[in-house]
N, C-alpha and C. Protein backbone atom coordinates (compact mmCIF):
# COMPACT_ATOMS: atom_id res chain seq x y z
N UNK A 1 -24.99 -213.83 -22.35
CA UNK A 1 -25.79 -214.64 -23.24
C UNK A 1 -25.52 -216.12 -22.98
N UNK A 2 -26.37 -217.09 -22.89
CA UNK A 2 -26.55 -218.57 -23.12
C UNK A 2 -27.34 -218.85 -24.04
N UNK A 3 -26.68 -220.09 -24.14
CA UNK A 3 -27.31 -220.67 -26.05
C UNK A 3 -28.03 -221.73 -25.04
N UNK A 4 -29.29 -222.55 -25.85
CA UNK A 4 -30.08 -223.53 -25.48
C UNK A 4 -30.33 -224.13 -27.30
N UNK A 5 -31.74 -225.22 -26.50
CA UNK A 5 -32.42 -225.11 -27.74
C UNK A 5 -33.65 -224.29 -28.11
N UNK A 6 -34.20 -223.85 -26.54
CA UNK A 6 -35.71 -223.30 -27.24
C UNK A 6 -35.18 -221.72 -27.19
N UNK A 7 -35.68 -220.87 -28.06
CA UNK A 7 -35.89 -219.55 -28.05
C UNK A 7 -37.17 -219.01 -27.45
N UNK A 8 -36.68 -217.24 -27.03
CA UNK A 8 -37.64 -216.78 -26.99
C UNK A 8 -37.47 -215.70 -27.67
N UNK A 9 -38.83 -214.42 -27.45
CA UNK A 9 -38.57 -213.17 -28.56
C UNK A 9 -37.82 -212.61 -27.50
N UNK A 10 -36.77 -212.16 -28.71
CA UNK A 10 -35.89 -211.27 -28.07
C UNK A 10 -34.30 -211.88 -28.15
N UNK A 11 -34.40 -212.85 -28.28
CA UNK A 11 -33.03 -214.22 -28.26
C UNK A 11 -32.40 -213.97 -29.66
N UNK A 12 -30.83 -213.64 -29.94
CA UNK A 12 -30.87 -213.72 -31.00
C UNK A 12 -30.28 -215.26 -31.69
N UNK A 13 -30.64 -215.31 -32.91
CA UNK A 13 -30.31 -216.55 -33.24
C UNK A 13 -29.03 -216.43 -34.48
N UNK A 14 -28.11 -217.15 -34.88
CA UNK A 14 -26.99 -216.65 -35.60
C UNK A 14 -26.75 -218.15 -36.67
N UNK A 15 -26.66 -217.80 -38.03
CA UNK A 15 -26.55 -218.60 -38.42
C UNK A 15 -25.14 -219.25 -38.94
N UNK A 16 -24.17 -220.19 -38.86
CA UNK A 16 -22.75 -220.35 -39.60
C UNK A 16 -22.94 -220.50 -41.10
N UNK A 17 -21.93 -219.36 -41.27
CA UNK A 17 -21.52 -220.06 -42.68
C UNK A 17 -21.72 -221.90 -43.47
N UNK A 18 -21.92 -221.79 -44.47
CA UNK A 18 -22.19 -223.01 -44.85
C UNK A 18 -20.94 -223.47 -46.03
N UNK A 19 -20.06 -222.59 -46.64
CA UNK A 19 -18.80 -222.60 -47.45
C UNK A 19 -17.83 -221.74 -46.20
N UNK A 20 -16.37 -222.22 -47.02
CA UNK A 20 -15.44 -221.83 -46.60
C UNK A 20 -15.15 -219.93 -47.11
N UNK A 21 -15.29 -219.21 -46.05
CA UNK A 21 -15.05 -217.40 -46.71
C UNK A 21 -16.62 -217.55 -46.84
N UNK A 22 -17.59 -218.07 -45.68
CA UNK A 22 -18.84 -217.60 -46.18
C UNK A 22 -18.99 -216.82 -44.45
N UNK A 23 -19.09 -215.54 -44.44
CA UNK A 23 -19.83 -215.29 -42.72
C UNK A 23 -20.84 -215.42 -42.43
N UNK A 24 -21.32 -215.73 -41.27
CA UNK A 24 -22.02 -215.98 -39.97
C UNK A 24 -23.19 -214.90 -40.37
N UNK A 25 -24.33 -214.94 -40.22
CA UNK A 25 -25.24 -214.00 -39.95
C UNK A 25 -26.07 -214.00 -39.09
N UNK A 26 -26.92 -212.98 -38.18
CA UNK A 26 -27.41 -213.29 -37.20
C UNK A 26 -28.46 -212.50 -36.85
N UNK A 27 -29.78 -212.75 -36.40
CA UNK A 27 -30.66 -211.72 -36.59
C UNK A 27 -31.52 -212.02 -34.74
N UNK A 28 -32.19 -211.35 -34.53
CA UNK A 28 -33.32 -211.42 -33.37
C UNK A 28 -34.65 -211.42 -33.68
N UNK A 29 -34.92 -212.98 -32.55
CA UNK A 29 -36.22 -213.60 -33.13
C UNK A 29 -37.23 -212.62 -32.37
N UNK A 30 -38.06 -212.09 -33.54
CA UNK A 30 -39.31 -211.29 -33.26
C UNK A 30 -40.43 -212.27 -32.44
N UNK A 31 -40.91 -213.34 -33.27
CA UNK A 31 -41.83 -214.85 -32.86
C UNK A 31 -41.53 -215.82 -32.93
N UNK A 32 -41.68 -216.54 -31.65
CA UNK A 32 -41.56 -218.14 -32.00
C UNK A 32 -42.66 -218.58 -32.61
N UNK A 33 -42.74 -219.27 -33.87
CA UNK A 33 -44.17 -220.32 -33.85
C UNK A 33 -43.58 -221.12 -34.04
N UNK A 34 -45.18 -222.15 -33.96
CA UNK A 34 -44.95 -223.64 -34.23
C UNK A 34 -44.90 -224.18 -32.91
N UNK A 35 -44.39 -225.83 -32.67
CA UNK A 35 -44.71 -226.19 -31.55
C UNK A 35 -43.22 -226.69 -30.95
N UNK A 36 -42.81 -227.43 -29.43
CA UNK A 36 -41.78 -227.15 -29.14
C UNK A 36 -41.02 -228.35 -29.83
N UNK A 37 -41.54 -229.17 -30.94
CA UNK A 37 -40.67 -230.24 -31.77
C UNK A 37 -40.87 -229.59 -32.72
N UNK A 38 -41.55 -228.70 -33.30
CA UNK A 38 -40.82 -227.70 -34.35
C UNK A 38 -40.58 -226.57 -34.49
N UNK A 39 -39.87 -225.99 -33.93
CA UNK A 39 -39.76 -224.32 -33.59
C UNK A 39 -39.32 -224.09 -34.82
N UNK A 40 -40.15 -223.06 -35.00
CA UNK A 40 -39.45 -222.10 -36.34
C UNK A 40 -39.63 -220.58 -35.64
N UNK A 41 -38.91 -219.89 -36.43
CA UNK A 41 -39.16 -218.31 -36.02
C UNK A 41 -39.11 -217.34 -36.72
N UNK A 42 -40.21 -215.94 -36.88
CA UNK A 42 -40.14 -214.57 -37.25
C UNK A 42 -38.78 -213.78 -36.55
N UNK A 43 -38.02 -213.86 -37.94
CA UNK A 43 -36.57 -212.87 -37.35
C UNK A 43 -36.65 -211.78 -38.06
N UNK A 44 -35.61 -211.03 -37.24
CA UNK A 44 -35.35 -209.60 -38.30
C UNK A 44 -33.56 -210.06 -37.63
N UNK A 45 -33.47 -209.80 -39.62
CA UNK A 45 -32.11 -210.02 -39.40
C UNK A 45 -31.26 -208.48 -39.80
N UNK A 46 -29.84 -208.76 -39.46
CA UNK A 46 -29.10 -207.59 -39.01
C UNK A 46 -29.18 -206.81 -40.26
N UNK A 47 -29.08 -207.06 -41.30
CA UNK A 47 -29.69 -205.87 -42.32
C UNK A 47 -30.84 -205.58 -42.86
N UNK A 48 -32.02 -205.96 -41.69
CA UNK A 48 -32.88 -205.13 -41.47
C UNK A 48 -33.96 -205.95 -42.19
N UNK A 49 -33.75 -206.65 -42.71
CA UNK A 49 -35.26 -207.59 -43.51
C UNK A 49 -35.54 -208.75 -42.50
N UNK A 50 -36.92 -208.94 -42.50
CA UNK A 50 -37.39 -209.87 -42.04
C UNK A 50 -38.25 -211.46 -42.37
N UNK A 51 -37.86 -212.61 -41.87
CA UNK A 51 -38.20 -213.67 -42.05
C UNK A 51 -38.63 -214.55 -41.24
N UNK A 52 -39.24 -215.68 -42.23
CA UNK A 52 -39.87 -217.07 -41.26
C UNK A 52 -38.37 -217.77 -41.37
N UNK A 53 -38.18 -218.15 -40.43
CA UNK A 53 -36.97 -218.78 -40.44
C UNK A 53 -37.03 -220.25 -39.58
N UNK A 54 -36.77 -221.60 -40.35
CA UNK A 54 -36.79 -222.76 -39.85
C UNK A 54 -34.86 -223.60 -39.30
N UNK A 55 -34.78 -223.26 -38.02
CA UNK A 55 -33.44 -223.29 -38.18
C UNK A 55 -32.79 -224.95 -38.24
N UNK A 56 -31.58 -225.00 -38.87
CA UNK A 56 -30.80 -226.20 -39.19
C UNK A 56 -30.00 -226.27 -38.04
N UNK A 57 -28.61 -227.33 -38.33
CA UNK A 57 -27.92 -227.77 -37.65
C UNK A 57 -26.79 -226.73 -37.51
N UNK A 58 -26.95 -225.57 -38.31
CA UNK A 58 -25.88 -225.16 -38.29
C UNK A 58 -25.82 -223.02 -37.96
N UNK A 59 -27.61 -223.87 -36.82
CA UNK A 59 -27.79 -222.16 -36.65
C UNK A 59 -27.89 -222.85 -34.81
N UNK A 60 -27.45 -221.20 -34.05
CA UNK A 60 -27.21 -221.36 -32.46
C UNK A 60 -27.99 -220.42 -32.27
N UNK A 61 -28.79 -220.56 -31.26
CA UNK A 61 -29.90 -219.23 -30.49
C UNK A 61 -28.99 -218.99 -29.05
N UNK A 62 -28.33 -217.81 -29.09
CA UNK A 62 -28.14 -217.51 -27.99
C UNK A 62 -29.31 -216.48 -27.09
N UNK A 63 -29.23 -217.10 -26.13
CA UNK A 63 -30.88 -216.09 -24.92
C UNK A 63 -30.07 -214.78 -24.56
N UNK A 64 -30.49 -213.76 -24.62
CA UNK A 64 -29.96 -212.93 -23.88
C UNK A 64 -31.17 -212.35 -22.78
N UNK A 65 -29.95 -212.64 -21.66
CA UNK A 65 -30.30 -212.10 -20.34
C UNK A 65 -31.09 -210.96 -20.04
N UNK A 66 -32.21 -210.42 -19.71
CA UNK A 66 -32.56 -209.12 -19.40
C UNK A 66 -31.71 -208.47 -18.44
N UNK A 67 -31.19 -207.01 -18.83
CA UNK A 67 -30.72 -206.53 -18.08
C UNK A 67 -31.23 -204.93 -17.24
N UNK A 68 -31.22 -204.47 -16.12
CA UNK A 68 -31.62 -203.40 -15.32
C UNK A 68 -32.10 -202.57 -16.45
N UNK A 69 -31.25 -202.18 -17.33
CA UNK A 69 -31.74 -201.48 -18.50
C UNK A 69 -32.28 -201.73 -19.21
N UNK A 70 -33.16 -202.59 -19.01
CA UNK A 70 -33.77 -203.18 -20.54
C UNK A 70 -35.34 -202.57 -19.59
N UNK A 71 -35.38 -202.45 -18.36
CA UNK A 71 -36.44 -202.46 -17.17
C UNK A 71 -37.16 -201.36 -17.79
N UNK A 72 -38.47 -200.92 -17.96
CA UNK A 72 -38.78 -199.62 -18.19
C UNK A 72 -39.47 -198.66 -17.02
N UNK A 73 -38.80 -197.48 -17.95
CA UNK A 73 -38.82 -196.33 -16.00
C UNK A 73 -40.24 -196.18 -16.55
N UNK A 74 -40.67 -196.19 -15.14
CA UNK A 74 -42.20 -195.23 -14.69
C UNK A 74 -41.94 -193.95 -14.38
N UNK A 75 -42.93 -192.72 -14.88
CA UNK A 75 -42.69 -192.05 -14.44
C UNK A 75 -43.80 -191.07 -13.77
N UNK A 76 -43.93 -190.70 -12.73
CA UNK A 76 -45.22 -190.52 -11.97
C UNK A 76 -44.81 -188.83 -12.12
N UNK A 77 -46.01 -188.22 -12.58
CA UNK A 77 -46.34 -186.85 -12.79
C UNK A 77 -47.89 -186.16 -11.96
N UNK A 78 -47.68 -185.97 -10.90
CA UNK A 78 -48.59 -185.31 -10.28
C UNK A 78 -49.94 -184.59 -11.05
């Protein structure tokens, strides 16, 4: 995974705590909208609800890499 600033779907984005004993939460952006000076995004976050989410200073989008497995098999049937 690498963090940037722009997302894409599929990237998850994680937000920090904002108090001390508060955890981190982190969900994967379904849509980017908006434009690239205001990205906001459709997430589904890790317990399963989903939102428009406009992120602050104190949220990181890490990209994750496609990997061989993510590839989908063809499968040819005569």
């Amino acid at each position: 995974m690498t963090e940037g600033p722009h997302a894409q779907v599929g990237d998850v984005i994680v937000v920090h705590g904002h108090r001390l004993g508060e955890s981190s939460r982190s969900g994967e952006i379904l849509e980017v909208l908006g434009t690239a000076e205001h990205e906001h995004y459709r997430v589904r976050w890790e317990d399963g609800h989903e939102s428009v989410f406009t992120p602050g200073s104190d949220a990181v989008i890490r990209h994750v890499e496609p990997s061989e497995e993510d590839e989908p098999v063809l499968i040819h049937e005569p």
